[in-house]
Protein backbone atom coordinates (compact mmCIF):
# COMPACT_ATOMS: atom_id res chain seq x y z
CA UNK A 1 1.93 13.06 5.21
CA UNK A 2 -1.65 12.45 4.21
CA UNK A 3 -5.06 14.33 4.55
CA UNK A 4 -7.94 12.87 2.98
CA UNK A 5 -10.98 15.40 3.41
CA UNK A 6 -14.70 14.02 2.95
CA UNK A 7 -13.20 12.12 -0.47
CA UNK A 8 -16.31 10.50 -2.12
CA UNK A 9 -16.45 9.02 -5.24
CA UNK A 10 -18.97 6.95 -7.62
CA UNK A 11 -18.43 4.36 -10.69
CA UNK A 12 -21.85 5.18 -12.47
CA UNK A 13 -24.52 5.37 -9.63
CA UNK A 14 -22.91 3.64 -7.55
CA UNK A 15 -20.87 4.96 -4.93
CA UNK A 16 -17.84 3.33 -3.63
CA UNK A 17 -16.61 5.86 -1.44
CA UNK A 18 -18.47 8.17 0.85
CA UNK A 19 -17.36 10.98 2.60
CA UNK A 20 -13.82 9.37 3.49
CA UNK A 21 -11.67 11.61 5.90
CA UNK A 22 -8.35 9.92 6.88
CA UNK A 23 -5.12 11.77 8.53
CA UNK A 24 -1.73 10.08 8.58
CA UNK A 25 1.29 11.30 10.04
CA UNK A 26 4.86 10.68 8.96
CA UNK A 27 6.09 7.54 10.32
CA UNK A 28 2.61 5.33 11.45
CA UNK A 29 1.84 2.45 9.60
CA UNK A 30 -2.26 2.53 8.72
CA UNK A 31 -4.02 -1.10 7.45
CA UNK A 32 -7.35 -0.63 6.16
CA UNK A 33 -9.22 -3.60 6.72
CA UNK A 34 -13.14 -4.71 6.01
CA UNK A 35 -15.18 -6.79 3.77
CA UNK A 36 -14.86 -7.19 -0.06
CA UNK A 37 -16.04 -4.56 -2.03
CA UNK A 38 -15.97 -1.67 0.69
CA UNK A 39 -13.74 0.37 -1.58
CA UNK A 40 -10.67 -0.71 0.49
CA UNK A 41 -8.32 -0.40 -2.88
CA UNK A 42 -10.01 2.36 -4.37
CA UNK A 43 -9.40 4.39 -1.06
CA UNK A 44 -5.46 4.30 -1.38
CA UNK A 45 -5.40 4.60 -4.98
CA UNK A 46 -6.92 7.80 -4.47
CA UNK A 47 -4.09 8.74 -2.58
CA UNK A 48 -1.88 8.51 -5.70
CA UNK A 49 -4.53 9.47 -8.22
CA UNK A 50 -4.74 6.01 -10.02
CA UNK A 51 -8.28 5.92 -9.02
CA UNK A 52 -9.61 9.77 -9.88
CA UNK A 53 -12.04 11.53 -7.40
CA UNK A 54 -15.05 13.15 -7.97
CA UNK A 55 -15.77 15.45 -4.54
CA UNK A 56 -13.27 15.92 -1.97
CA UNK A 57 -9.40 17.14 -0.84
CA UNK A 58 -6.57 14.82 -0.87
CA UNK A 59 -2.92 16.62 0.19
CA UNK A 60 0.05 13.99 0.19
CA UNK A 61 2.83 16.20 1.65
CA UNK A 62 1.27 19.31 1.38
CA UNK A 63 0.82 18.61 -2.67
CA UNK A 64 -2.95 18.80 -3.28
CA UNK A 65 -3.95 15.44 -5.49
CA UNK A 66 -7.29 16.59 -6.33
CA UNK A 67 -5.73 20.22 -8.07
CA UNK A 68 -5.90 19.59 -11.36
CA UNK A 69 -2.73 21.14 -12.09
CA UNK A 70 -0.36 19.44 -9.76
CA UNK A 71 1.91 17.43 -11.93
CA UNK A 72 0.36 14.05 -10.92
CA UNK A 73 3.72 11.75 -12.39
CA UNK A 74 5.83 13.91 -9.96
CA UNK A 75 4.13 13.26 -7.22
CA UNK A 76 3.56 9.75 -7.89
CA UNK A 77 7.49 9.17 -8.11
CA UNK A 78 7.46 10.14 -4.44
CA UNK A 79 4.48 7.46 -3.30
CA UNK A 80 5.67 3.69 -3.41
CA UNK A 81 2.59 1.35 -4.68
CA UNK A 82 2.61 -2.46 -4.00
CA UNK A 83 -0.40 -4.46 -6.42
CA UNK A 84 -1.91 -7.27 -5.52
CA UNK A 85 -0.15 -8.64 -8.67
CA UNK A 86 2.79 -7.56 -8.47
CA UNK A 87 2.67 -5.72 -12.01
CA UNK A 88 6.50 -7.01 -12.85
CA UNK A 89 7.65 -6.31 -16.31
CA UNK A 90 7.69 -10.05 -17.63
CA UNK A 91 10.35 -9.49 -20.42
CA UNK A 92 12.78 -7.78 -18.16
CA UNK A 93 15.53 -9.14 -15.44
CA UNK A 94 14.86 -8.26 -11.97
CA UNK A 95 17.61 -5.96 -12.37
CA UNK A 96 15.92 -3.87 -15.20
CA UNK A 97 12.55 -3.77 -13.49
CA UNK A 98 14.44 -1.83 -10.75
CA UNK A 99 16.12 0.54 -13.10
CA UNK A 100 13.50 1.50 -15.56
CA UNK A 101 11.31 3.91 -13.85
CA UNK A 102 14.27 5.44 -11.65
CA UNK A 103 15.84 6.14 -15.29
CA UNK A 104 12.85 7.36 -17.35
CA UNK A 105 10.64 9.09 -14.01
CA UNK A 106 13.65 10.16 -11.62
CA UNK A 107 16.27 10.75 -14.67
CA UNK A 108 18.87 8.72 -12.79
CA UNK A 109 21.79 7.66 -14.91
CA UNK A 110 21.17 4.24 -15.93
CA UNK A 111 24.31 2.92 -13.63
CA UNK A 112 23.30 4.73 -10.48
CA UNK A 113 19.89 3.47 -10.96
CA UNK A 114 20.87 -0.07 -11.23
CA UNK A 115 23.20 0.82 -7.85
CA UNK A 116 20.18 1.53 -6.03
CA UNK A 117 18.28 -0.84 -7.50
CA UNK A 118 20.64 -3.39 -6.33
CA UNK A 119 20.85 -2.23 -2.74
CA UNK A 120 17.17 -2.93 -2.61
CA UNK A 121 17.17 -5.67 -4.05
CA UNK A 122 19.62 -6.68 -1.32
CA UNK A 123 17.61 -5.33 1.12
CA UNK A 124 14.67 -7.75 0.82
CA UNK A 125 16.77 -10.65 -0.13
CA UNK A 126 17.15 -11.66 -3.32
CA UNK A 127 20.47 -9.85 -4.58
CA UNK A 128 21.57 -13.40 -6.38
CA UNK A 129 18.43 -13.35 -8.37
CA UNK A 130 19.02 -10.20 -10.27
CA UNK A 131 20.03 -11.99 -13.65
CA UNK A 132 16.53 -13.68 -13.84
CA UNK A 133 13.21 -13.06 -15.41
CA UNK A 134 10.11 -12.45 -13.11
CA UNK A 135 8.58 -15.76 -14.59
CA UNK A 136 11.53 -17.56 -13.16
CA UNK A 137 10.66 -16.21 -9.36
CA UNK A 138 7.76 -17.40 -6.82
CA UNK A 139 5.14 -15.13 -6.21
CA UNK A 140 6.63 -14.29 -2.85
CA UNK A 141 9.80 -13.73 -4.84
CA UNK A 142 7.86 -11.65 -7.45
CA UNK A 143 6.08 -9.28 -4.93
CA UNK A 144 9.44 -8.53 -3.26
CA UNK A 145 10.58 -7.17 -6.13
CA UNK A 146 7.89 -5.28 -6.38
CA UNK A 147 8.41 -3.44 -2.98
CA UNK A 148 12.12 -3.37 -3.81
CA UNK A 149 11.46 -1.45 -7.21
CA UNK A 150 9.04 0.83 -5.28
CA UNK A 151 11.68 1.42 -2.54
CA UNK A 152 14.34 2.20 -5.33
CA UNK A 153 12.24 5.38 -6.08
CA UNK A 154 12.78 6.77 -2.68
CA UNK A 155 9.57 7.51 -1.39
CA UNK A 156 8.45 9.51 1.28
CA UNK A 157 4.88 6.56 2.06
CA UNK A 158 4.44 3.71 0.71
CA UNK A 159 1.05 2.22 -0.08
CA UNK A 160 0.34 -1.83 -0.56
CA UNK A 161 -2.84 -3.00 -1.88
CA UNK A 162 -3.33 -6.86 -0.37
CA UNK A 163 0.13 -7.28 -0.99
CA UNK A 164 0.00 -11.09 0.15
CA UNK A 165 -3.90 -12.13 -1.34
CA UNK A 166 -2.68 -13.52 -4.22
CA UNK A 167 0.39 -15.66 -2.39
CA UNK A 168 0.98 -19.07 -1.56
CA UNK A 169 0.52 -19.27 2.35
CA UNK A 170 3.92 -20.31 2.36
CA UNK A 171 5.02 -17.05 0.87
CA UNK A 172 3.42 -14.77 2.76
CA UNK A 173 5.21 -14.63 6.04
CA UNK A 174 8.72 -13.37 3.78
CA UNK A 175 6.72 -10.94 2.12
CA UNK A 176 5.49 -9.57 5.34
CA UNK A 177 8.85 -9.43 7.00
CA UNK A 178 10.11 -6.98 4.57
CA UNK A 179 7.36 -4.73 5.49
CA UNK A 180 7.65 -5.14 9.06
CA UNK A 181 11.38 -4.55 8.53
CA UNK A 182 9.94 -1.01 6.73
CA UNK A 183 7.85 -0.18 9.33
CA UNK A 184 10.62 -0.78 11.93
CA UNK A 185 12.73 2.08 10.12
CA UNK A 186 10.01 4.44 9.83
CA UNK A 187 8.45 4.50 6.14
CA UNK A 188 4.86 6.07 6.51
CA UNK A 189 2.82 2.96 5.21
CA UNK A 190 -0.59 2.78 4.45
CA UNK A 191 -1.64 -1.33 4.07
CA UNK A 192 -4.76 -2.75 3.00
CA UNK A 193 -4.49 -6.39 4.33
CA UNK A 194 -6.58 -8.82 5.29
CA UNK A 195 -3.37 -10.08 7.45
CA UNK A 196 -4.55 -9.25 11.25
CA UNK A 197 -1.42 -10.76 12.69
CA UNK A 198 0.44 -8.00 10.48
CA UNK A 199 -1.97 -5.29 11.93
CA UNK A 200 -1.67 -6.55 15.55
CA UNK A 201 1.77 -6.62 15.04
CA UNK A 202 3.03 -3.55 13.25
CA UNK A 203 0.28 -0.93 13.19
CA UNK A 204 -0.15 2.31 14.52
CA UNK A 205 -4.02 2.54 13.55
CA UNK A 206 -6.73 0.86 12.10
CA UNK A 207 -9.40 1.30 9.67
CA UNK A 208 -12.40 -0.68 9.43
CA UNK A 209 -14.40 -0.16 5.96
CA UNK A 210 -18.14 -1.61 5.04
CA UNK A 211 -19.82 -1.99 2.24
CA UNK A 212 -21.04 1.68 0.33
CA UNK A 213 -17.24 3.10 0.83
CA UNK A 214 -17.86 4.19 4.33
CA UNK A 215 -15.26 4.36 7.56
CA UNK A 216 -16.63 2.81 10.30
CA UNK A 217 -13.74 3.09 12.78
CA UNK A 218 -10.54 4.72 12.47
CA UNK A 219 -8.95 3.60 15.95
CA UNK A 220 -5.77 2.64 17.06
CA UNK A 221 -4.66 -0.89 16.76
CA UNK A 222 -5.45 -1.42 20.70
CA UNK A 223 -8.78 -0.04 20.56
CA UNK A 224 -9.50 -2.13 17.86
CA UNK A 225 -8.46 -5.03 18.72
CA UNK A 226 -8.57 -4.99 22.54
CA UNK A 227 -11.94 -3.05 23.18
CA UNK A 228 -14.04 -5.06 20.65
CA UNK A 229 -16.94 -4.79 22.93
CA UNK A 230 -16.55 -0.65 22.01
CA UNK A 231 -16.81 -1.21 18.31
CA UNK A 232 -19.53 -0.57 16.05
CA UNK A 233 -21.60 -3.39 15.50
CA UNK A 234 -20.45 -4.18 12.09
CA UNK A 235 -17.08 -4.23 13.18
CA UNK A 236 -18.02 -6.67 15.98
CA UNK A 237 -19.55 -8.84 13.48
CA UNK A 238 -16.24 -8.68 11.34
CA UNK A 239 -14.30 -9.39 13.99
CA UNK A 240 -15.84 -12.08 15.52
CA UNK A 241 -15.67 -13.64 12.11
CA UNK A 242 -12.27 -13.66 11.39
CA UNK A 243 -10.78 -13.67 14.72
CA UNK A 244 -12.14 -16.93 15.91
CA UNK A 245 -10.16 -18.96 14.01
């Protein structure tokens, strides 16, 4: 569903991702995982061409990314993105921020978009808060709107950038069962979390990242986890870290 071939790409002089080659397959759930600012976000929003490349392949269903004339809004309508932020429409309902982009991307009739809409909505939860305005919501509310307007696009992978870092601890856990509930039925997901429960929990594989944009590990969530004694030692070091606690 995804090939990522030596990707690299640079802000200026300085390079945030080096030689990045990542292969997913339809139906495993992927977390990326490392330290701030080792190009973590910038790695799936490649994937979608929000974040342009400089050298490198990128195929997403067999459509290359990097070709500069693949029709990049098409393909995007097929790849679900979570923010951090959520990146709700403030002066809409719920129930327009679910229609909008199935209407003016998708060129859904404005009733069968709200249809779908709607079943998402139901589908992570909050059907009886269609009416209201993001503002009115919780954050954990807010971001699962977010997934559900994603999932009203029908896409084929869906991509979250640390979909719970800006949430209430509280709110976390109902964001991530709506994600463990997509991973249970399937959806090729590709997660950058800080969330190692989640990544114990529901992953196929996991990528470590450092600092310069490189791939340290790209193992599956046993080896990772399990065999830390096999890691790299930066990985070790991460891991020891965060998992003592």
């Amino acid at each position: 569903m995804i090939e990522m071939k030596s990707v690299s790409k640079w802000y200026g002089a300085t390079q945030v991702l080096n030689d990045c080659s990542v292969k997913i397959n339809k139906g495993e759930v992927v977390v990326v995982c490392g330290p701030s600012g080792s190009g973590k976000s910038t790695l799936i929003k490649t994937i979608n061409a929000l974040e342009p490349i400089q050298k490198g392949e990128i195929w997403v269903d067999g459509i290359a990314v990097h070709d500069r004339a693949t029709n990049l809004p098409k393909m995007r309508s097929r790849v679900g993105m979570v923010f951090q932020h959520f990146e709700l429409f403030p002066h809409l309902s719920v129930a327009d921020n679910l229609t909008i982009a199935q209407v003016k991307v998708l060129g859904r009739r404005k009733d069968e978009a709200k249809k779908r809409g709607l079943q998402m909505l139901e589908r992570v939860g909050l059907i009886e808060h269609q009416h209201k305005f993001p503002g009115q919501l919780s954050g954990g509310q807010q971001q699962r709107v977010a997934i559900a307007r994603a999932l009203s696009m029908d896409p084929i992978i869906m991509l979250f950038d640390e979909p719970t870092s800006a949430l209430d601890p509280e709110m976390v856990g109902e964001v991530l069962d709506v994600m463990v509930g997509l991973a249970s039925e399937g959806m090729t997901m590709m997660v950058v979390t800080h969330e190692m429960g989640f990544a114990r929990k529901v992953s196929n594989r996991v990528i470590f990242m450092d600092v310069g944009g490189r791939i340290l590990e790209d193992t599956t969530k046993d080896e990772f986890f399990g065999n830390i004694e096999d890691r790299q030692p930066r990985t070790r070091e991460f891991l020891n870290k965060i998992l003592q606690y």
